[in-house]
C-alpha atoms as a PDB file:
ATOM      1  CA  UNK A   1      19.547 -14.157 -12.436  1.00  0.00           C
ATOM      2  CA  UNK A   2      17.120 -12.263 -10.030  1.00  0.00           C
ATOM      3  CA  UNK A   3      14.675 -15.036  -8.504  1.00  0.00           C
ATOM      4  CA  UNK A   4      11.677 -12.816  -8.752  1.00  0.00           C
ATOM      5  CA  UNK A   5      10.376 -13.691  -5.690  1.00  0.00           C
ATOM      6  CA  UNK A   6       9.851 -11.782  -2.221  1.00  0.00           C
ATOM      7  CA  UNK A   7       8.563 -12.832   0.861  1.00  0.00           C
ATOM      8  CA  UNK A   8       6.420 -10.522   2.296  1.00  0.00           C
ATOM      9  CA  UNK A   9       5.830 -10.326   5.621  1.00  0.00           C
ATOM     10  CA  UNK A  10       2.352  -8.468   5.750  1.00  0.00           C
ATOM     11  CA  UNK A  11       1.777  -6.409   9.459  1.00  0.00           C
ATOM     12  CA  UNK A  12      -1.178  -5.102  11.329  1.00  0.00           C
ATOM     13  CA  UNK A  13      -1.332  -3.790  14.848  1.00  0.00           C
ATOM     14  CA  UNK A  14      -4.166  -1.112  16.947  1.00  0.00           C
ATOM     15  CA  UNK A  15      -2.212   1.780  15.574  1.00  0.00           C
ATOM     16  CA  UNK A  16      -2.405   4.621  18.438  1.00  0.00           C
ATOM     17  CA  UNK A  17      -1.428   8.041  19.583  1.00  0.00           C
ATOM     18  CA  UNK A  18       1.904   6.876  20.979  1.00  0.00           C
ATOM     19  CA  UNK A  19       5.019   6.947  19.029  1.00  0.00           C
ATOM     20  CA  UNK A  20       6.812   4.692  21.664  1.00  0.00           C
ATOM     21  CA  UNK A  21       3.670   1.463  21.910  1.00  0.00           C
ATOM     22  CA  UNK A  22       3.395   1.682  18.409  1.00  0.00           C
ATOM     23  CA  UNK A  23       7.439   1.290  17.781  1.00  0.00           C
ATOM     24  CA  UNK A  24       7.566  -1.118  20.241  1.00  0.00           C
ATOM     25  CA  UNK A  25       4.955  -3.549  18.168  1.00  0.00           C
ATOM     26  CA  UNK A  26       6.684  -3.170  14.551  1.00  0.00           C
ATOM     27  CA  UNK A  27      10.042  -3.672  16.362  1.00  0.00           C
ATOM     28  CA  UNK A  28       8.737  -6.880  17.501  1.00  0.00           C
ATOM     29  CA  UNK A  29       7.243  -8.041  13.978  1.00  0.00           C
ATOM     30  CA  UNK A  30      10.244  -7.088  12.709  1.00  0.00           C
ATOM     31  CA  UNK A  31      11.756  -9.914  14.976  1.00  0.00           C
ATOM     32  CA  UNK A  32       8.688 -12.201  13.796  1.00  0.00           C
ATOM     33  CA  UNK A  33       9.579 -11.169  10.464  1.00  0.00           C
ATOM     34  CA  UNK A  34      13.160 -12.468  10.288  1.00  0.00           C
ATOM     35  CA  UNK A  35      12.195 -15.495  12.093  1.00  0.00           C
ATOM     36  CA  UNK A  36      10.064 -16.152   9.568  1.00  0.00           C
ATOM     37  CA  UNK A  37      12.981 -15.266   6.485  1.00  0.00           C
ATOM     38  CA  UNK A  38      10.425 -12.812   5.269  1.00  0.00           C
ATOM     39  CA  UNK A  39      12.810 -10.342   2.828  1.00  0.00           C
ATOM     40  CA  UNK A  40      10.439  -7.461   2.943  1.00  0.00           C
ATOM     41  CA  UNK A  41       8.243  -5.996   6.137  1.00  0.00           C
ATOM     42  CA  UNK A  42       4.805  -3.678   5.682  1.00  0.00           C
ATOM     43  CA  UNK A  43       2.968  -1.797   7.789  1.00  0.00           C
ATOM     44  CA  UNK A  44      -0.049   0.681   7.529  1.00  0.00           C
ATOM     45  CA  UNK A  45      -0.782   4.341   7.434  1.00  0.00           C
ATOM     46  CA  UNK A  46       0.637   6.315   9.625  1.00  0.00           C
ATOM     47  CA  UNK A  47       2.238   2.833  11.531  1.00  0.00           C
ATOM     48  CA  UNK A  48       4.738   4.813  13.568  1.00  0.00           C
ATOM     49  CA  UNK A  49       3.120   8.102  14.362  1.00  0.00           C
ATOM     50  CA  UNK A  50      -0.473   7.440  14.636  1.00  0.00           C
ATOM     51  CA  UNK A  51      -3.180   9.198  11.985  1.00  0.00           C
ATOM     52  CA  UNK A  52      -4.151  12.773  12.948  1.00  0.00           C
ATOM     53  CA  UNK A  53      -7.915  13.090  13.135  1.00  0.00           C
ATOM     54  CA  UNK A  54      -7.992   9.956  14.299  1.00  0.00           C
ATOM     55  CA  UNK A  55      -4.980   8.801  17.106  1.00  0.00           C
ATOM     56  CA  UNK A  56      -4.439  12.363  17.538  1.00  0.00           C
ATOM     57  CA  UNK A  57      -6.005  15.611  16.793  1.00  0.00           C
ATOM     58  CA  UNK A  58      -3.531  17.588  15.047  1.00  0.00           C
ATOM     59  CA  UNK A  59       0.027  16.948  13.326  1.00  0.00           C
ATOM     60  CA  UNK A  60       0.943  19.745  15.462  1.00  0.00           C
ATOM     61  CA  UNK A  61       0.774  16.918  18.721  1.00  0.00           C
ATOM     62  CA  UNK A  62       3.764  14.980  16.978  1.00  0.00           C
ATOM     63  CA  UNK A  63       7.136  14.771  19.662  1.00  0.00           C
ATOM     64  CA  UNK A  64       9.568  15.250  16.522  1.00  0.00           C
ATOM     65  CA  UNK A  65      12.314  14.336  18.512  1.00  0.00           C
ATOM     66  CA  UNK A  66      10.924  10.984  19.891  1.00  0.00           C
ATOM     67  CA  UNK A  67       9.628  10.350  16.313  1.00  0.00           C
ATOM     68  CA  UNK A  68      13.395  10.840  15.106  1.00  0.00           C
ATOM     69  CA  UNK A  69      15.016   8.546  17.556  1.00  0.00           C
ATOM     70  CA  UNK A  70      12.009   5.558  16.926  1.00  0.00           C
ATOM     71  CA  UNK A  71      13.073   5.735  13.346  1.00  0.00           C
ATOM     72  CA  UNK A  72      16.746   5.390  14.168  1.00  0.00           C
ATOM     73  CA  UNK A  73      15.716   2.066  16.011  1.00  0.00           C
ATOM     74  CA  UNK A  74      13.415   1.105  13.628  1.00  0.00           C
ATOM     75  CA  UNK A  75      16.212   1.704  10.833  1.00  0.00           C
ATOM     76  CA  UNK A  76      18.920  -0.138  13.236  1.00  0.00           C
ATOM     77  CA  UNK A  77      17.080  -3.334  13.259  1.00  0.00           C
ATOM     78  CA  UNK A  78      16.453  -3.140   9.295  1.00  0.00           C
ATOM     79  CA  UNK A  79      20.498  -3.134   9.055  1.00  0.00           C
ATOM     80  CA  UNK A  80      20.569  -6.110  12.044  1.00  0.00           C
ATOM     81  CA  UNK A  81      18.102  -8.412  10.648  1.00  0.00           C
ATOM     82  CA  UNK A  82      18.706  -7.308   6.398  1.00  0.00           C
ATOM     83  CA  UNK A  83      14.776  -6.655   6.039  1.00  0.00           C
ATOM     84  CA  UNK A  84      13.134  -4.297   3.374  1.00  0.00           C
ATOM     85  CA  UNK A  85      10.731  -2.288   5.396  1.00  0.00           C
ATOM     86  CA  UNK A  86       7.636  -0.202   4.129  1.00  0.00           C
ATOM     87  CA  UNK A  87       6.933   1.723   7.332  1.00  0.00           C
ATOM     88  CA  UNK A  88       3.586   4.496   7.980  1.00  0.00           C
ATOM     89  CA  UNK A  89       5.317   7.558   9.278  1.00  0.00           C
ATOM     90  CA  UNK A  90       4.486  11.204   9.176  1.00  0.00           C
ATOM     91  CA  UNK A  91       7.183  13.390   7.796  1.00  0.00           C
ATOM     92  CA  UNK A  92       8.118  16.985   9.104  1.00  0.00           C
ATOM     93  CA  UNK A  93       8.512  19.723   6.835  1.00  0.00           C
ATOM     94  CA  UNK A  94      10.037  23.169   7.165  1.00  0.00           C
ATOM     95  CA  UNK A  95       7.443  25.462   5.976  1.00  0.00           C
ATOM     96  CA  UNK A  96       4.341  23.641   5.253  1.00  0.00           C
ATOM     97  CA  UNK A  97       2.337  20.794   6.716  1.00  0.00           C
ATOM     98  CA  UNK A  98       3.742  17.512   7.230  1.00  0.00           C
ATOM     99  CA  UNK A  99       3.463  14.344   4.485  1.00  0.00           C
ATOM    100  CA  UNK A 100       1.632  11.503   5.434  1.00  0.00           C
ATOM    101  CA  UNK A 101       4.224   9.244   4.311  1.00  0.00           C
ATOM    102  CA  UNK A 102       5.912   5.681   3.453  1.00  0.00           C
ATOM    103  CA  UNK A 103       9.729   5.093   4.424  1.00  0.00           C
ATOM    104  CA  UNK A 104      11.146   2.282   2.204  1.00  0.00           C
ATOM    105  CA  UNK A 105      13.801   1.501   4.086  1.00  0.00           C
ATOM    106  CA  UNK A 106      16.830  -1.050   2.561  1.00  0.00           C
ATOM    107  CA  UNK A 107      18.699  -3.885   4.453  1.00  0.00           C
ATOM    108  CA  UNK A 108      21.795  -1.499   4.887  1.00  0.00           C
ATOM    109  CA  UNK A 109      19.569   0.886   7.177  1.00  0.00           C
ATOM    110  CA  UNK A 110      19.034   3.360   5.239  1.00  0.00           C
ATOM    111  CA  UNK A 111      15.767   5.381   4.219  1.00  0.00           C
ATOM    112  CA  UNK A 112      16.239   4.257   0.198  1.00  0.00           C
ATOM    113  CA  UNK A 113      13.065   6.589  -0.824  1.00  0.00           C
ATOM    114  CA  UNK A 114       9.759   7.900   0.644  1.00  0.00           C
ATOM    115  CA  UNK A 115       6.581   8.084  -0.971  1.00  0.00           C
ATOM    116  CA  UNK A 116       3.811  10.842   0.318  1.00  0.00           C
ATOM    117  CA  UNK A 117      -0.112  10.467  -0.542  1.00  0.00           C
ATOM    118  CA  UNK A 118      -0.953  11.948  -3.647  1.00  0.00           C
ATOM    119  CA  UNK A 119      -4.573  11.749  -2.288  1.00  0.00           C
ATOM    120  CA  UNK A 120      -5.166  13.407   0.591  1.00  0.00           C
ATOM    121  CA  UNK A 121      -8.817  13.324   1.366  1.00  0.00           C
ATOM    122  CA  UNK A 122     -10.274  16.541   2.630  1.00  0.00           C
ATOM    123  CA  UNK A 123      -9.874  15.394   6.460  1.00  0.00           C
ATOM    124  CA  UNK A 124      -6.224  14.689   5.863  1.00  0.00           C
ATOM    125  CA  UNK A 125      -5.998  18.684   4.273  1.00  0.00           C
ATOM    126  CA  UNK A 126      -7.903  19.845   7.511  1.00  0.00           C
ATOM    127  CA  UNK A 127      -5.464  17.781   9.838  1.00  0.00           C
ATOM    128  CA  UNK A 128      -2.615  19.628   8.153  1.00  0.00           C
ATOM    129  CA  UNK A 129      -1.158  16.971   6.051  1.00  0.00           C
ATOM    130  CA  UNK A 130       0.057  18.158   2.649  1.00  0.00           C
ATOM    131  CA  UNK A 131      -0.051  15.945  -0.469  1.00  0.00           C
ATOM    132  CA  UNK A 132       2.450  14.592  -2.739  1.00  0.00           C
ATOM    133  CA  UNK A 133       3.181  14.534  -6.149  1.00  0.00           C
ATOM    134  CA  UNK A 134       5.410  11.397  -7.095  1.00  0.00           C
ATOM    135  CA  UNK A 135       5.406   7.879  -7.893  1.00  0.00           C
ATOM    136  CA  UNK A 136       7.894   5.299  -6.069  1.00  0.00           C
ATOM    137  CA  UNK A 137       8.892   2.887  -7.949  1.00  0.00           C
ATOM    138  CA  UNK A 138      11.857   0.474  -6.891  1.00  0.00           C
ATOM    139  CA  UNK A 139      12.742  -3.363  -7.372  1.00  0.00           C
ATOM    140  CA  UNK A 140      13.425  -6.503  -5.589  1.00  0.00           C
ATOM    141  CA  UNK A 141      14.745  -9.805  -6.688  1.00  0.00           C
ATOM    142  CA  UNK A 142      13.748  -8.574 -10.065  1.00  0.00           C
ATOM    143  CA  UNK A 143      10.249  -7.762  -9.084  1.00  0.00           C
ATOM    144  CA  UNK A 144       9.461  -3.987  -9.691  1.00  0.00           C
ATOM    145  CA  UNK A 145       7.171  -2.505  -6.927  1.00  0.00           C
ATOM    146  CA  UNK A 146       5.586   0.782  -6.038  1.00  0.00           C
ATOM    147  CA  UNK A 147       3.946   2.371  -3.216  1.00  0.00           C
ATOM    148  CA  UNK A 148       0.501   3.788  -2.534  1.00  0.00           C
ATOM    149  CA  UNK A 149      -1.510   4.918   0.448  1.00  0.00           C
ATOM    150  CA  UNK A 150      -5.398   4.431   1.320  1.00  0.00           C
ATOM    151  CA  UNK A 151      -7.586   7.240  -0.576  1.00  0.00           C
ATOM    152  CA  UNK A 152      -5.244   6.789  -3.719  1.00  0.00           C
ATOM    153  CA  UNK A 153      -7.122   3.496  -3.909  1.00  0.00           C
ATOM    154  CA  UNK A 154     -10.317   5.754  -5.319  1.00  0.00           C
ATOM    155  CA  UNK A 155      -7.962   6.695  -8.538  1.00  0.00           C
ATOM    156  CA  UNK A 156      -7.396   4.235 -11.168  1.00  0.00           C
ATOM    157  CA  UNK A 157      -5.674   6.280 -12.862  1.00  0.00           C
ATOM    158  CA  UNK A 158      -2.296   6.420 -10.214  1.00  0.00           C
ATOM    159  CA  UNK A 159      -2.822   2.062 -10.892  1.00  0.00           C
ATOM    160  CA  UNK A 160      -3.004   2.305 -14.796  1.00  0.00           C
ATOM    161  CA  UNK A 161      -0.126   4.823 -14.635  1.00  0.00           C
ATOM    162  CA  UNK A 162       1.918   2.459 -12.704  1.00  0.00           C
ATOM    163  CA  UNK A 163       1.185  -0.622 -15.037  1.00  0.00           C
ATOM    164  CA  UNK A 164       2.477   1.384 -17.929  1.00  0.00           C
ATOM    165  CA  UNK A 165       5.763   1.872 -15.775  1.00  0.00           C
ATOM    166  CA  UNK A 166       5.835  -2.143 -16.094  1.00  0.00           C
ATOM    167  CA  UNK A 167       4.941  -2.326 -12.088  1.00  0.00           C
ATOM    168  CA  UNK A 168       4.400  -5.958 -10.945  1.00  0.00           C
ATOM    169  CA  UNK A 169       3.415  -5.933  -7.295  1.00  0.00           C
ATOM    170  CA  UNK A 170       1.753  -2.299  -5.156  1.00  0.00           C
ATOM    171  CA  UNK A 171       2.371  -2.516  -1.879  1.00  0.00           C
ATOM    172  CA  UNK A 172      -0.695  -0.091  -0.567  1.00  0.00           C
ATOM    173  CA  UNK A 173      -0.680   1.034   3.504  1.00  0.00           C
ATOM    174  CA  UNK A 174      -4.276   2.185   4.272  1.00  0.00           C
ATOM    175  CA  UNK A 175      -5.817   3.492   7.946  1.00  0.00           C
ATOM    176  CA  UNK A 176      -9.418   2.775   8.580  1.00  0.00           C
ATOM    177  CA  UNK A 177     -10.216   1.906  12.211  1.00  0.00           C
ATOM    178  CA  UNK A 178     -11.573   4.035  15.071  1.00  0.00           C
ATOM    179  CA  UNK A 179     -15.193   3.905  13.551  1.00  0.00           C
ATOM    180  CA  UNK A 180     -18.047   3.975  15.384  1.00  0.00           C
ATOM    181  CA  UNK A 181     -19.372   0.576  13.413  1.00  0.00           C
ATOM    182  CA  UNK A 182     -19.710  -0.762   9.731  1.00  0.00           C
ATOM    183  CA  UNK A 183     -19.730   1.518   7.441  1.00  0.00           C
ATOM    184  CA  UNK A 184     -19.182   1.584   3.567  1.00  0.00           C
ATOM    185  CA  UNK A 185     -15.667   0.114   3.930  1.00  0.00           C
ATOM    186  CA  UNK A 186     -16.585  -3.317   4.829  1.00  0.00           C
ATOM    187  CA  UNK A 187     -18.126  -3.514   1.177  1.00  0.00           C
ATOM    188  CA  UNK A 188     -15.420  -1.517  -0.858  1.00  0.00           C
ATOM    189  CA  UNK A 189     -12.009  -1.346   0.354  1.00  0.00           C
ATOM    190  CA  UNK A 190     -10.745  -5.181  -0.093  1.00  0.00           C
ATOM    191  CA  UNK A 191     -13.496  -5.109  -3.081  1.00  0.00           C
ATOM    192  CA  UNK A 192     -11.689  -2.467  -4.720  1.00  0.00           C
ATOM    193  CA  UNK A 193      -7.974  -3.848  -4.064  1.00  0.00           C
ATOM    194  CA  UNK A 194      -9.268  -6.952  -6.389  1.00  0.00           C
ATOM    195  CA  UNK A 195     -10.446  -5.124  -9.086  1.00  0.00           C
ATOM    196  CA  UNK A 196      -7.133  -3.046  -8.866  1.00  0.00           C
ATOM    197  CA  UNK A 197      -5.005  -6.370  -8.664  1.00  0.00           C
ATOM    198  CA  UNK A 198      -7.290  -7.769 -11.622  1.00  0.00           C
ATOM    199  CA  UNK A 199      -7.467  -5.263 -13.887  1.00  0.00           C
ATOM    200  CA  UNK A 200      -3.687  -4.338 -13.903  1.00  0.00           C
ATOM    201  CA  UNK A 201      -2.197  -7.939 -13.018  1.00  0.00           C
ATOM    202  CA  UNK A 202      -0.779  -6.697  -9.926  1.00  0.00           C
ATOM    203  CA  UNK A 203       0.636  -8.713  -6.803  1.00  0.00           C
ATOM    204  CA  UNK A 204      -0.813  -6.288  -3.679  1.00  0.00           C
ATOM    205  CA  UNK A 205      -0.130  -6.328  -0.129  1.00  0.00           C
ATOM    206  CA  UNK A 206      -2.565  -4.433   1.727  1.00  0.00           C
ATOM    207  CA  UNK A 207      -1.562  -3.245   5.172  1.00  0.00           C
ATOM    208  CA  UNK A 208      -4.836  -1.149   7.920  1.00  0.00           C
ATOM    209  CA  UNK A 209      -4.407  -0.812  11.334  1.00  0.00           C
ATOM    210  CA  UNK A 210      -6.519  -3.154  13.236  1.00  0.00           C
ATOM    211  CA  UNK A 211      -7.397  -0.711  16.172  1.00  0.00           C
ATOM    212  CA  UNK A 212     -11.457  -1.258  16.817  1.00  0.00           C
ATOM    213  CA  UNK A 213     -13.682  -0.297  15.317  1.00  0.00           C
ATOM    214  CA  UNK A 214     -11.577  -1.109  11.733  1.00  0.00           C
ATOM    215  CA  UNK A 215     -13.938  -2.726   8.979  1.00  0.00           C
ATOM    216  CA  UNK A 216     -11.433  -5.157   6.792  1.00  0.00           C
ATOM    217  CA  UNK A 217      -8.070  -6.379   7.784  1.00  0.00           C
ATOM    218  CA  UNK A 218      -4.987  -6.778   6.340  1.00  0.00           C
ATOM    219  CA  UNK A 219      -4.928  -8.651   2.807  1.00  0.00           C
ATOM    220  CA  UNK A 220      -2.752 -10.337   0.165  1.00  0.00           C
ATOM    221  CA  UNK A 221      -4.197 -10.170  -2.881  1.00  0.00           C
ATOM    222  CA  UNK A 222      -2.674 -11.970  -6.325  1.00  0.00           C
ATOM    223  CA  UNK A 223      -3.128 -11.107 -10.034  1.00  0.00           C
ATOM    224  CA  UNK A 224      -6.249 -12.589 -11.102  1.00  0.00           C
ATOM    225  CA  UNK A 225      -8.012 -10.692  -8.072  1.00  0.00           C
ATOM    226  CA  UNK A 226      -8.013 -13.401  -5.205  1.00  0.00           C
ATOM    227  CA  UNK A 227      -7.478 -12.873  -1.767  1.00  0.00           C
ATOM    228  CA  UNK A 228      -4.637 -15.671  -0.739  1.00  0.00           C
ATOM    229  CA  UNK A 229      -4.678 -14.599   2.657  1.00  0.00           C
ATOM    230  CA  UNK A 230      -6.011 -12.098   5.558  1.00  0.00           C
ATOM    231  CA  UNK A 231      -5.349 -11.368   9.001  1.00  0.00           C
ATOM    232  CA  UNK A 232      -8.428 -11.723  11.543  1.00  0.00           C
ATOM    233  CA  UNK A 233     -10.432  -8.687  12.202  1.00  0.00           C
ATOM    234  CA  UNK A 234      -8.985  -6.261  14.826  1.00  0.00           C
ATOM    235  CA  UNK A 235      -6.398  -8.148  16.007  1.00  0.00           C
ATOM    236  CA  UNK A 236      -2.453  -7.656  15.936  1.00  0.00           C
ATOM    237  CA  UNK A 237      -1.164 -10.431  13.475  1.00  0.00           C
ATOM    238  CA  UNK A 238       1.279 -10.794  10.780  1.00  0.00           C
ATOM    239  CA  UNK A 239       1.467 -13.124   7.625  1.00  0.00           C
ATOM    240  CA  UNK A 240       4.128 -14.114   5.294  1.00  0.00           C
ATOM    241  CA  UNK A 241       3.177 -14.437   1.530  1.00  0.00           C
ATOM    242  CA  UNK A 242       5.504 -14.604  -1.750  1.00  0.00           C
ATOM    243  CA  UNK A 243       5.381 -12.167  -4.106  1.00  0.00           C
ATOM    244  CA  UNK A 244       6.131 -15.004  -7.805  1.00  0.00           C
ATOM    245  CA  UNK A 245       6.713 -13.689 -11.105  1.00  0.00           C
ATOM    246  CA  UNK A 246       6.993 -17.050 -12.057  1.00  0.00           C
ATOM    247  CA  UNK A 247       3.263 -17.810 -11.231  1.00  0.00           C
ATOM    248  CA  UNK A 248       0.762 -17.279 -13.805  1.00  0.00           C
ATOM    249  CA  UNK A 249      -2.787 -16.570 -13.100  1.00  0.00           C
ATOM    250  CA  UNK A 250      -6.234 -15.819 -14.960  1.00  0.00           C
ATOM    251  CA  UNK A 251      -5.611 -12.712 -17.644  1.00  0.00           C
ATOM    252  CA  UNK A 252      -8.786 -12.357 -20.260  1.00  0.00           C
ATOM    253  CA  UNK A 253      -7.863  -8.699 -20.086  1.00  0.00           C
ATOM    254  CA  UNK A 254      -3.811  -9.395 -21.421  1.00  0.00           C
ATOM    255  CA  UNK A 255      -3.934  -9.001 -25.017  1.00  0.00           C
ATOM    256  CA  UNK A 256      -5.592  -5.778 -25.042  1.00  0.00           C
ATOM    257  CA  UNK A 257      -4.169  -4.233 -22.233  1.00  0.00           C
ATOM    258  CA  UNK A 258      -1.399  -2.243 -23.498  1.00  0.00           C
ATOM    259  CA  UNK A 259      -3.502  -1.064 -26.298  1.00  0.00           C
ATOM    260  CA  UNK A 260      -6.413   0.357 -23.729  1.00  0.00           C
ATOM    261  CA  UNK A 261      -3.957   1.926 -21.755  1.00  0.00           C
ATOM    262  CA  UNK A 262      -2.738   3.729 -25.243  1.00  0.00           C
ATOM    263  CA  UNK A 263      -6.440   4.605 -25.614  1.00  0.00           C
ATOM    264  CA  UNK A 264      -7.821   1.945 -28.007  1.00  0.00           C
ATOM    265  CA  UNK A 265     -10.839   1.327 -26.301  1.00  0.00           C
ATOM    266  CA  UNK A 266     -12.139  -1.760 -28.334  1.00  0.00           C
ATOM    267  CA  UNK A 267     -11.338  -5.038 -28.826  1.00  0.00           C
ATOM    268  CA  UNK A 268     -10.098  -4.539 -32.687  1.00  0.00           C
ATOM    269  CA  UNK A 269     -10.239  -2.174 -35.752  1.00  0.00           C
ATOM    270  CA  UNK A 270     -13.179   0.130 -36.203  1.00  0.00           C
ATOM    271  CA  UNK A 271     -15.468  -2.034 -38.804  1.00  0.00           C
ATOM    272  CA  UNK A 272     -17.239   0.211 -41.796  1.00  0.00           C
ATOM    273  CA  UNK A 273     -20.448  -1.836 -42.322  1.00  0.00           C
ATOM    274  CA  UNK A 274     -23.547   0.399 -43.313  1.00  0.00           C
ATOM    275  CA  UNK A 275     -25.665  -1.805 -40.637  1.00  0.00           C
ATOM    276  CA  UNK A 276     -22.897  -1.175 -37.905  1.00  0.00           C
ATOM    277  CA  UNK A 277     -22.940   2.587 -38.306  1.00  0.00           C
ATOM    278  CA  UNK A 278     -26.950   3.315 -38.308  1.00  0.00           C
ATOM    279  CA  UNK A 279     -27.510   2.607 -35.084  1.00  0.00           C
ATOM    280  CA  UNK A 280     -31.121   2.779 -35.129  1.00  0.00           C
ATOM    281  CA  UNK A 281     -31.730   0.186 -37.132  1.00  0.00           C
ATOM    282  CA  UNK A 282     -32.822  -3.777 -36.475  1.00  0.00           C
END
């Protein structure tokens, strides 16, 4: 029987213009990782690339051909040390702008699926990153798990979607550094990751680059909504946490769940009392 468990090993580095300094840190968390018997490795937006707009000013700066030989090393050590990897790449396309994308790559090496952001927010469209159009979905250990990226966060409809798939655990890659100072992410981001986790009952790992100025770090959040753990604020770090199916945690919302997400939205039968339908009455 599948344990439904996963040790996550959550990741967060000053992601940068340079392919080659950013490989070199998630090859060494990938180290810390197995040291650490993590099963499953994440890493933020745009991890092995850099974000354009941000670490770079165009897509059209990427060295394809460095990019393509980082992600044979990064999908070399995935075979050597049997990790799960989530991994913030950029990937090329032959007649239209790139994805801004997630490899989930498997212990045997191999890219297993990709996920592109459905979101893109209108800087992304002006940096000449085109959007994509598909859930994925996949399962460890008996855990079922999907992938988002940053802006998605600002649809609850992608999270309700995915809890009617019967998704237990998002593992969401967001980039939010480089600001000048605080800003309304220090209040929202992390904020909105609990609600998400709360109202759906989902296990997230939350992966941002911690390159200065970024306003939250890197969280693990569990189904009732609380933060278990965090990385310090823009500093390179990595933390394990398990993903339990076994675990049960605060769920008013439970029994009517299913029935919201069906479009009941009450608590019970429509009542026909003559005082409950004039509602101008006292």
């Amino acid at each position: 029987m599948p344990s439904k468990k996963i040790k996550v090993a959550t990741c967060q580095f000053p992601v940068s213009g340079s392919i080659t300094r950013n490989s070199r840190y998630i090859c060494d968390f990938l180290k810390q990782a197995r040291r650490k018997k993590a099963e499953l490795v994440h890493f933020s937006e745009c991890a092995l690339t850099g974000y354009a707009g941000f670490d770079l000013q165009s897509t059209d700066q990427i060295d394809w051909q460095l990019l393509h030989r980082e992600t044979q090393k990064i999908l070399g050590l995935a075979r050597q040390y049997k990790l799960w990897i989530i991994l913030g790449s950029t990937h090329q396309l032959t007649s239209h702008p790139p994805h801004n994308s997630l490899y989930l790559i498997n212990p045997q090496g191999k890219i297993a699926d990709r996920y592109d952001k459905r979101f893109c927010t209108p800087g992304d469209l002006n940096n000449n990153y085109s959007p994509g159009n598909r859930f994925v979905t996949f399962r460890i250990n008996g855990v079922k798990c999907a992938l988002l990226i940053c802006f998605d966060l600002r649809f609850p409809e992608l999270y309700a979607e995915l809890k009617r798939q019967k998704t237990d655990c998002i593992f969401q890659s967001f980039y939010n550094a480089r600001q000048t100072g605080p800003s309304i992410h220090n209040f929202i981001m992390r904020q909105t990751m609990q609600c998400r986790a709360a109202t759906n009952y989902f296990w997230i790992s939350m992966t941002n680059s911690s390159a200065r100025y970024a306003p939250y770090p890197s969280c693990f959040i569990r189904p009732d909504g609380k933060i278990t753990q965090q990385l310090p604020m823009n500093r390179p770090g990595l933390m394990t946490n398990t993903v339990n199916l076994n675990q049960t945690y605060y769920d008013l919302m439970a029994p009517f769940r299913n029935a919201a997400l069906k479009g009941a939205l009450s608590s019970g039968p429509t009542i026909h009392d003559p005082r409950s339908q004039n509602t101008t009455c006292f």
